[in-house]
N, C-alpha and C. Protein backbone atom coordinates (compact mmCIF):
# COMPACT_ATOMS: atom_id res chain seq x y z
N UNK A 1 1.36 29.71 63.49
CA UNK A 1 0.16 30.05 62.75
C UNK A 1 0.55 30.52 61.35
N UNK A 2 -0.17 29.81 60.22
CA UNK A 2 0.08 30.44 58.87
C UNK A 2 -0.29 31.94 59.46
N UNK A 3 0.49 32.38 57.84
CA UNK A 3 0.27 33.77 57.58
C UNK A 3 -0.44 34.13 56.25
N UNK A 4 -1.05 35.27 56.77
CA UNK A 4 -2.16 35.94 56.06
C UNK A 4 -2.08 37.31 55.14
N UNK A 5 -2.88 37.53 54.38
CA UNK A 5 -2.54 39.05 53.59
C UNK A 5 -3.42 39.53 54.06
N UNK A 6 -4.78 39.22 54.20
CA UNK A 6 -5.96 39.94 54.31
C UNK A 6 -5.52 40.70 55.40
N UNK A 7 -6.59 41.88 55.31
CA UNK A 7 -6.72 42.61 56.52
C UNK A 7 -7.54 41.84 57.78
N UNK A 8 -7.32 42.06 58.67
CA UNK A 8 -8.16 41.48 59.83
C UNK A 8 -7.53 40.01 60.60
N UNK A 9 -7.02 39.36 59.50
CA UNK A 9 -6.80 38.01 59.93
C UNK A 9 -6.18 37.84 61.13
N UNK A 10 -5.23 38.10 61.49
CA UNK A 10 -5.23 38.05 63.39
C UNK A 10 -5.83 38.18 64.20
N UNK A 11 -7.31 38.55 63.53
CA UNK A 11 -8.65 38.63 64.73
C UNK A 11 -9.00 37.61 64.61
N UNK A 12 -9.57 37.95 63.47
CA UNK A 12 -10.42 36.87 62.51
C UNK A 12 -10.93 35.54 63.51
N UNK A 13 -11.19 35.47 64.57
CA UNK A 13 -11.46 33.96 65.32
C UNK A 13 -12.66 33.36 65.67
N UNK A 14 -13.55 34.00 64.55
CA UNK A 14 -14.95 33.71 65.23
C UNK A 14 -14.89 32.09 63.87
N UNK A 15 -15.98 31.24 64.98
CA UNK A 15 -16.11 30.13 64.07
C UNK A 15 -17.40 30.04 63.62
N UNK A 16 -17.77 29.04 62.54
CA UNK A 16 -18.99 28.76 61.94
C UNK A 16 -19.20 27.49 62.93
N UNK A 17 -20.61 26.70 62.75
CA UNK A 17 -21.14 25.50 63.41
C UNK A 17 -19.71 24.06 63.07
N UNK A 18 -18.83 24.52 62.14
CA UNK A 18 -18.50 23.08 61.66
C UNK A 18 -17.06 23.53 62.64
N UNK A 19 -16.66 24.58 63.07
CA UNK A 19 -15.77 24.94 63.85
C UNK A 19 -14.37 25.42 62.94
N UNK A 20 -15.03 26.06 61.84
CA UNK A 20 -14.56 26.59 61.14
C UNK A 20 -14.20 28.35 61.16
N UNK A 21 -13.01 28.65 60.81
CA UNK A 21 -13.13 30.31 60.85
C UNK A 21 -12.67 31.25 59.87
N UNK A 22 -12.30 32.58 59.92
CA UNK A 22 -12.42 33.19 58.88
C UNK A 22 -11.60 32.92 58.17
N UNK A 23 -10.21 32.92 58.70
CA UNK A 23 -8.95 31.76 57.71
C UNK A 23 -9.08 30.86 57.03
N UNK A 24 -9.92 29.88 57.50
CA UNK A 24 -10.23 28.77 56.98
C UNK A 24 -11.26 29.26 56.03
N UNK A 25 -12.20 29.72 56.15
CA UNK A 25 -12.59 30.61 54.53
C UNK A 25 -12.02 30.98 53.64
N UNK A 26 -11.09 31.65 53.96
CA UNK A 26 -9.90 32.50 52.85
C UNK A 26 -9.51 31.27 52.05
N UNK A 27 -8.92 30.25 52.64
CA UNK A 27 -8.24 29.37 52.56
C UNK A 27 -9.33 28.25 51.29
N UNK A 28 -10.35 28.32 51.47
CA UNK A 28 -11.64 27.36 50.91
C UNK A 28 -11.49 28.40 49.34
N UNK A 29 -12.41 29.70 49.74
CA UNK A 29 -12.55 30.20 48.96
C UNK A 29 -11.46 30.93 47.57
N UNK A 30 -10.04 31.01 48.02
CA UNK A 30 -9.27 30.78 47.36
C UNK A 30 -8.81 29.55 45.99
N UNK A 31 -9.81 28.82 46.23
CA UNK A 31 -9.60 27.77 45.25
C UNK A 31 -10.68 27.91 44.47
N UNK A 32 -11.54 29.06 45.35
CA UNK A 32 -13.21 28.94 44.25
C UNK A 32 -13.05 30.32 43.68
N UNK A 33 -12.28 31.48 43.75
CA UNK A 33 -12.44 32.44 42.94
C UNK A 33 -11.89 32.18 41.57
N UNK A 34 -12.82 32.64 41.04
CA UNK A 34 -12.29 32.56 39.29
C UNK A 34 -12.58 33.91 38.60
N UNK A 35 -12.39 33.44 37.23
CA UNK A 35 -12.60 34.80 36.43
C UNK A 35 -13.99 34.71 36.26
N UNK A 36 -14.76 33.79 36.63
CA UNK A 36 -16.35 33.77 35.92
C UNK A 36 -17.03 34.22 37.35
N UNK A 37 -16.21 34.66 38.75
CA UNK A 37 -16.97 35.71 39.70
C UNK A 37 -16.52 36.76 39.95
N UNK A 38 -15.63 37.00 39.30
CA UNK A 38 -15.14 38.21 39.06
C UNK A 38 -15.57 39.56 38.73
N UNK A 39 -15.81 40.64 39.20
CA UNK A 39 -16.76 41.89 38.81
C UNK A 39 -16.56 41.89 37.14
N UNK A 40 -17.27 41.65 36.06
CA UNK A 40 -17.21 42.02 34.73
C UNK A 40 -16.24 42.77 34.58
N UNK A 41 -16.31 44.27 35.17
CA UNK A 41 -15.77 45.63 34.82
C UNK A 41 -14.61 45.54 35.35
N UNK A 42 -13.73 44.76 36.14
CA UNK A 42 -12.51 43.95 36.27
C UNK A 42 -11.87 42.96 35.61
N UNK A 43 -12.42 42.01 34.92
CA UNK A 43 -11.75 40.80 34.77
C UNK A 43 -11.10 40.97 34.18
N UNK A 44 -10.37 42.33 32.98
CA UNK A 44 -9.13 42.17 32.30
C UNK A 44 -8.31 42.09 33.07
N UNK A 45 -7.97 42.70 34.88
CA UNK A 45 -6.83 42.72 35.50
C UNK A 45 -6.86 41.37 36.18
N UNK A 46 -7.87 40.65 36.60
CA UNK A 46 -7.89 39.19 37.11
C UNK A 46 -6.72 38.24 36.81
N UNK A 47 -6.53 37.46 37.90
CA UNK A 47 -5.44 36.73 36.98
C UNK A 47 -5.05 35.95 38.53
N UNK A 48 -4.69 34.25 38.08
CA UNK A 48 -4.64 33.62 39.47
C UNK A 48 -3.39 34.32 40.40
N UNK A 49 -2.65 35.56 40.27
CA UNK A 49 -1.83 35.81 41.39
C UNK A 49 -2.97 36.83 42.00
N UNK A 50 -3.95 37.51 41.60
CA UNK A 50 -4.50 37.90 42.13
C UNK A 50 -6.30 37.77 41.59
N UNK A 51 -6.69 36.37 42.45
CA UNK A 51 -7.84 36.25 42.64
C UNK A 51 -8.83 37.08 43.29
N UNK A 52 -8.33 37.90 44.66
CA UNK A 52 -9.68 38.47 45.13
C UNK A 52 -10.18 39.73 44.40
N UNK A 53 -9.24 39.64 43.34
CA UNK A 53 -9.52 41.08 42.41
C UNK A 53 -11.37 40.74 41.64
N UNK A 54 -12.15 41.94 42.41
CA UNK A 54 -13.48 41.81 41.85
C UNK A 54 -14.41 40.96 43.03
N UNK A 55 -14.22 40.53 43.44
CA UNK A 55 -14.28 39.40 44.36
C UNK A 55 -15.46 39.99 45.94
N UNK A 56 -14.97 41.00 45.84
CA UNK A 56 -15.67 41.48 47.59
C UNK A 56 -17.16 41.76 47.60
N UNK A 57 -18.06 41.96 46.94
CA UNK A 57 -19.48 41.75 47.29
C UNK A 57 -19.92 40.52 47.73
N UNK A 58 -19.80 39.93 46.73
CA UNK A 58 -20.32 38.30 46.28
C UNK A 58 -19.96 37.77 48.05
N UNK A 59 -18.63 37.75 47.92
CA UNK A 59 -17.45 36.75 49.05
C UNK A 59 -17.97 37.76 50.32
N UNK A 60 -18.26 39.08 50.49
CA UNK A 60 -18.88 39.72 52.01
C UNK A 60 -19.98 39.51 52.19
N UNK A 61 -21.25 38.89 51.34
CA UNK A 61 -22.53 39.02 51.51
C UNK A 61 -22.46 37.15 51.64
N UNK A 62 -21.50 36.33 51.21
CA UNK A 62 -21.58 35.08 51.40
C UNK A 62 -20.93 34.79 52.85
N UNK A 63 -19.95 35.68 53.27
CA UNK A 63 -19.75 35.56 54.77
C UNK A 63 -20.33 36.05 55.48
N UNK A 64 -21.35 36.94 55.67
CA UNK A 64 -22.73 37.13 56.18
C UNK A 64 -23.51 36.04 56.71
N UNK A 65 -23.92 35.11 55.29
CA UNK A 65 -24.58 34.25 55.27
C UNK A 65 -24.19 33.07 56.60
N UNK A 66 -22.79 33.07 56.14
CA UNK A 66 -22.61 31.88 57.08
C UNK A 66 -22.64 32.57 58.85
N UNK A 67 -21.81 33.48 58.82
CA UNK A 67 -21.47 34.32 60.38
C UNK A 67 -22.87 35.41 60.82
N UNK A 68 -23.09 35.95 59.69
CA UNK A 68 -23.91 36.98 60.26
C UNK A 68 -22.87 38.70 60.38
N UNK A 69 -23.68 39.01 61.35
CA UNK A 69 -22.77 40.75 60.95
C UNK A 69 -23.28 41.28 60.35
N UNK A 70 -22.42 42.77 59.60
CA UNK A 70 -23.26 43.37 58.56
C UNK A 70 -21.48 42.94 57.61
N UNK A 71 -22.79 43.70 56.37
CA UNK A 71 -21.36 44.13 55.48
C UNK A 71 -20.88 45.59 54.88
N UNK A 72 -19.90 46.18 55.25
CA UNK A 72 -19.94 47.36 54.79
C UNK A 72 -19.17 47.87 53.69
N UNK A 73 -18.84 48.76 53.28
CA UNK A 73 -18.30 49.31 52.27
C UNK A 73 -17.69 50.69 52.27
N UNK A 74 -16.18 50.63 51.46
CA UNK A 74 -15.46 52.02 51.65
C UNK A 74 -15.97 52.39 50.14
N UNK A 75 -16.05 53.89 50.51
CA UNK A 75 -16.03 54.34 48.66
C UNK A 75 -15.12 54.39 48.09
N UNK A 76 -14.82 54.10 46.67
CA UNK A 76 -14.12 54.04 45.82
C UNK A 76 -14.34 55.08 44.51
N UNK A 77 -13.35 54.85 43.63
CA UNK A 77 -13.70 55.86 42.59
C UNK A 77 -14.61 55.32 41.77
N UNK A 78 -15.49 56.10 41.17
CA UNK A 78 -16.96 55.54 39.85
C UNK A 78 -18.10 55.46 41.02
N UNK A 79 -18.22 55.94 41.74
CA UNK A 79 -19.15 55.39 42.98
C UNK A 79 -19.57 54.11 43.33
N UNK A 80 -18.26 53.52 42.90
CA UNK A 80 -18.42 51.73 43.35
C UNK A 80 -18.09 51.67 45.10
N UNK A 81 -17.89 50.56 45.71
CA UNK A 81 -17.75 50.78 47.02
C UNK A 81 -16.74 48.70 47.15
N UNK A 82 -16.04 49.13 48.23
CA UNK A 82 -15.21 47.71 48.13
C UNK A 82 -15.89 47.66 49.50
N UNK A 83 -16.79 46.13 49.21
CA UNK A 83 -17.27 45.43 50.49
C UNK A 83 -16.18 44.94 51.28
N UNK A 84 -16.83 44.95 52.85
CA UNK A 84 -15.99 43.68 53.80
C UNK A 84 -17.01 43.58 54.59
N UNK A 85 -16.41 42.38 55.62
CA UNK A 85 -17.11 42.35 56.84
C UNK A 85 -17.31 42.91 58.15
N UNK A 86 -17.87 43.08 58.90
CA UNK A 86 -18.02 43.13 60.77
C UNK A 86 -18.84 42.03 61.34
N UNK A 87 -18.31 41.14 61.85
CA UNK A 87 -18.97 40.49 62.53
C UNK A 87 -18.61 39.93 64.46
N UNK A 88 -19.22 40.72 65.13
CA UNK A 88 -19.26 40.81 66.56
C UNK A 88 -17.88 41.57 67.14
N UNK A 89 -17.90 42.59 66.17
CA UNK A 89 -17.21 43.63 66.37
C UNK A 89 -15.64 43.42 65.30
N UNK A 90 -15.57 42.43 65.22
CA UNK A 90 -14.43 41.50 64.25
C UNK A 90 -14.34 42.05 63.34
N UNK A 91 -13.81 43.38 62.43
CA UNK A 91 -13.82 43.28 60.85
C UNK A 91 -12.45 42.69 60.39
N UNK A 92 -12.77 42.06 59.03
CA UNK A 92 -11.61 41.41 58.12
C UNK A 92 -12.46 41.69 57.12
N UNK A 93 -11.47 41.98 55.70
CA UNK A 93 -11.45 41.86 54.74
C UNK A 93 -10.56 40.54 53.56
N UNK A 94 -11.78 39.88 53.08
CA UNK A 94 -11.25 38.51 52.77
C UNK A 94 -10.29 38.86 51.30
N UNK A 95 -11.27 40.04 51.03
CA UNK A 95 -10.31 40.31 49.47
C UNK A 95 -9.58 41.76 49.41
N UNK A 96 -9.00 41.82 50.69
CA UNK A 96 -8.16 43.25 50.66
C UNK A 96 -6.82 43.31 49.91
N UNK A 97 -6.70 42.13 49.72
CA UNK A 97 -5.21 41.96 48.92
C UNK A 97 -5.41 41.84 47.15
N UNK A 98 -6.33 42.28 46.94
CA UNK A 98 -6.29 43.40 45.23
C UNK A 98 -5.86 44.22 45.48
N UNK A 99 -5.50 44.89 46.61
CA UNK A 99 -5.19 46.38 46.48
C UNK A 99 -3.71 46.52 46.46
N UNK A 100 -3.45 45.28 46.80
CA UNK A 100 -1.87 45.12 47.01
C UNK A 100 -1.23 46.41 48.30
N UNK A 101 -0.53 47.29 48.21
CA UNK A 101 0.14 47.76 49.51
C UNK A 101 -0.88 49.04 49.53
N UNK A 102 -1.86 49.31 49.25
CA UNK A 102 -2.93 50.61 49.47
C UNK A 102 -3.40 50.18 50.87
N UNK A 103 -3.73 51.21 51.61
CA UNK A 103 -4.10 51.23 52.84
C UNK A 103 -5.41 51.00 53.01
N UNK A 104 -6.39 50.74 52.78
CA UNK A 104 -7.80 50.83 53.06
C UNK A 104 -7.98 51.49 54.38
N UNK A 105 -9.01 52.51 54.10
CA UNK A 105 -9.57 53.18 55.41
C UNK A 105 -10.56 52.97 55.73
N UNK A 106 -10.57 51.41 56.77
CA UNK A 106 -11.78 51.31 57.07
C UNK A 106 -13.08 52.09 58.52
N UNK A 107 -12.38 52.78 58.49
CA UNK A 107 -13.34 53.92 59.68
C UNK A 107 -14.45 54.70 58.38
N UNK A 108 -13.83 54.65 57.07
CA UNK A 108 -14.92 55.70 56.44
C UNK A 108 -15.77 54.73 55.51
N UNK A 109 -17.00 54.11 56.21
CA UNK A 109 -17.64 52.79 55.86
C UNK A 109 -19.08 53.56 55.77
N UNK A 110 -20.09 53.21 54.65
CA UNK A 110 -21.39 53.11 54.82
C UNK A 110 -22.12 51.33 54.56
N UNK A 111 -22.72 50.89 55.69
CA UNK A 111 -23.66 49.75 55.42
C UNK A 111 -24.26 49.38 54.19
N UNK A 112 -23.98 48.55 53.46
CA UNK A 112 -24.36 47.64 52.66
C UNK A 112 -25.34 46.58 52.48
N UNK A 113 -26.19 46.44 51.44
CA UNK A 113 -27.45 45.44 51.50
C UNK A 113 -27.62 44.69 50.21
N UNK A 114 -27.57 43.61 50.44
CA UNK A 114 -27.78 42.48 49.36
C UNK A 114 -28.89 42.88 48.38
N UNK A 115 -29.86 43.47 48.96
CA UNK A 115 -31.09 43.89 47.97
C UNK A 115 -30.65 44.92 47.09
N UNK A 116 -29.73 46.28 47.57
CA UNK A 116 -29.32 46.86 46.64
C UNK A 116 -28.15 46.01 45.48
N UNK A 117 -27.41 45.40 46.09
CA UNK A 117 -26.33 44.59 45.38
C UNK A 117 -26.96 44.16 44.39
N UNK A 118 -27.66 43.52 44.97
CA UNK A 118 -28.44 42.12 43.99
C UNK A 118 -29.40 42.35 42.88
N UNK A 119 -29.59 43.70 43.31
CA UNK A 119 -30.48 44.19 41.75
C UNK A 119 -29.94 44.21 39.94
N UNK A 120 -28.36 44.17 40.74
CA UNK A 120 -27.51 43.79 39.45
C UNK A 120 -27.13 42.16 39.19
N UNK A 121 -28.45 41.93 37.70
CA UNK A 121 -28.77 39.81 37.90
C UNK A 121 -27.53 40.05 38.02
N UNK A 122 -26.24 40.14 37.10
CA UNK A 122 -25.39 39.26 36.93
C UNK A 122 -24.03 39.23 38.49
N UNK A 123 -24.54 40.47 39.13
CA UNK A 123 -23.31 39.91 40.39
C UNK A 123 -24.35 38.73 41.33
N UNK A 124 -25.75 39.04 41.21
CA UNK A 124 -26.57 38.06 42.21
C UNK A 124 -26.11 36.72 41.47
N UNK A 125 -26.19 36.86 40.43
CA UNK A 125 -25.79 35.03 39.94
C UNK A 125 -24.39 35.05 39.44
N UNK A 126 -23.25 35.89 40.39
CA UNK A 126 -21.62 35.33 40.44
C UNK A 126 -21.85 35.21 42.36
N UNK A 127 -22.76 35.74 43.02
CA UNK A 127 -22.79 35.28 44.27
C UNK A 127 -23.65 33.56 44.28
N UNK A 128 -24.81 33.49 43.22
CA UNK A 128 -25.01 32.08 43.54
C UNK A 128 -24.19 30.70 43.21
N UNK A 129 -23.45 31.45 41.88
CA UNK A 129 -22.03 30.47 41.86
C UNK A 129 -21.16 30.16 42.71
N UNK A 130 -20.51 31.12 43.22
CA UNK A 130 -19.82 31.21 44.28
C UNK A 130 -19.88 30.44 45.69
N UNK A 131 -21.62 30.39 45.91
CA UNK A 131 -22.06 29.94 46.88
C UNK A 131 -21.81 28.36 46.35
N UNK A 132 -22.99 27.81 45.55
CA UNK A 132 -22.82 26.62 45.04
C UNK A 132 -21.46 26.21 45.22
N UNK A 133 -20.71 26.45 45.09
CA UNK A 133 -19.10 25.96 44.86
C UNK A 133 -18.95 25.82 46.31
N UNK A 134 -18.76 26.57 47.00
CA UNK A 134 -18.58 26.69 48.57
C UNK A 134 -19.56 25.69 48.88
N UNK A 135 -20.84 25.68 48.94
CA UNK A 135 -21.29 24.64 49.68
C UNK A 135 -20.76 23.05 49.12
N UNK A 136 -20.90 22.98 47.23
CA UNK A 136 -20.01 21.70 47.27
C UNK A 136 -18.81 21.57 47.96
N UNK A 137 -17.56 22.46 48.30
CA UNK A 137 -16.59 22.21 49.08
C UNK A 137 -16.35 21.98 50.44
N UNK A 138 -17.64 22.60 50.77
CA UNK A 138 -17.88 22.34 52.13
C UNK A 138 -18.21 20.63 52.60
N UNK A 139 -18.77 20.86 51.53
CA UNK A 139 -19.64 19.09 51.79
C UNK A 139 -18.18 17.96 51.68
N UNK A 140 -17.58 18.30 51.25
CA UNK A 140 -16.16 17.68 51.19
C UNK A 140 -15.09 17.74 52.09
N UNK A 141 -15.21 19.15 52.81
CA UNK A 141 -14.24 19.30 53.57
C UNK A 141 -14.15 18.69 55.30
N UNK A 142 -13.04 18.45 55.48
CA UNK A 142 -12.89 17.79 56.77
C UNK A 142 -11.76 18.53 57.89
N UNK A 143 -12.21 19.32 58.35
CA UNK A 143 -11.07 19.93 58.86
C UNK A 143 -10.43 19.44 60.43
């Protein structure tokens, strides 16, 4: 089995309808992060060795979409919060590897909601990019 950075990925085994799973996300979406979905208030540190930098709302509320679950969030400093997932008890984090060797503590989580997210246009339209891209890749992909 490849190997993984994210957190979770040795669970990670739930599939989508195409029999796809959370790896195989990482793996998709890795070619679609850029600097133009990148949190604004990040993108000076962005840089292709580290794509998921900025990355975790957009990419937890788009794996929602496909799996379902919730999405939650640890606090951070500025009262920002770094999204991930739970889904059927499963958590992974697709963009835990910005943090490089920091531990994330995910026991100290409050629930997360797209409606609050999304009140800010410009991350709602780096999640509809994001999406767009993913579904064109999807439509391509053959696994």
């Amino acid at each position: 089995m490849k190997q993984y950075d994210f957190y979770g990925w040795k669970t990670a085994n739930i599939k989508d309808e195409r029999g796809l799973d959370i790896r195989d996300y990482y793996d998709i979406l890795s070619d679609l992060w850029s600097l133009d979905t990148c949190a604004p208030r990040l993108r000076e540190g962005w840089s292709e060795d580290n794509k998921t930098l900025g990355q975790c709302s957009i990419t937890a509320f788009l794996i929602q979409d496909i799996f379902g679950g919730k999405v939650y969030g640890i606090p951070r400093s500025g009262g920002n919060y770094h999204c991930f997932n739970e889904v059927d008890g499963c958590v992974f984090d697709l963009t835990s590897e910005q943090f490089k060797d920091e531990k994330l503590d995910y026991s100290d989580r409050t629930e997360q909601f797209r409606e609050v997210h999304f009140q800010k246009e410009e991350k709602r339209k780096r999640y509809e990019l994001l999406k767009k891209r993913l579904s064109d890749a999807l439509s391509l992909y053959t696994h």
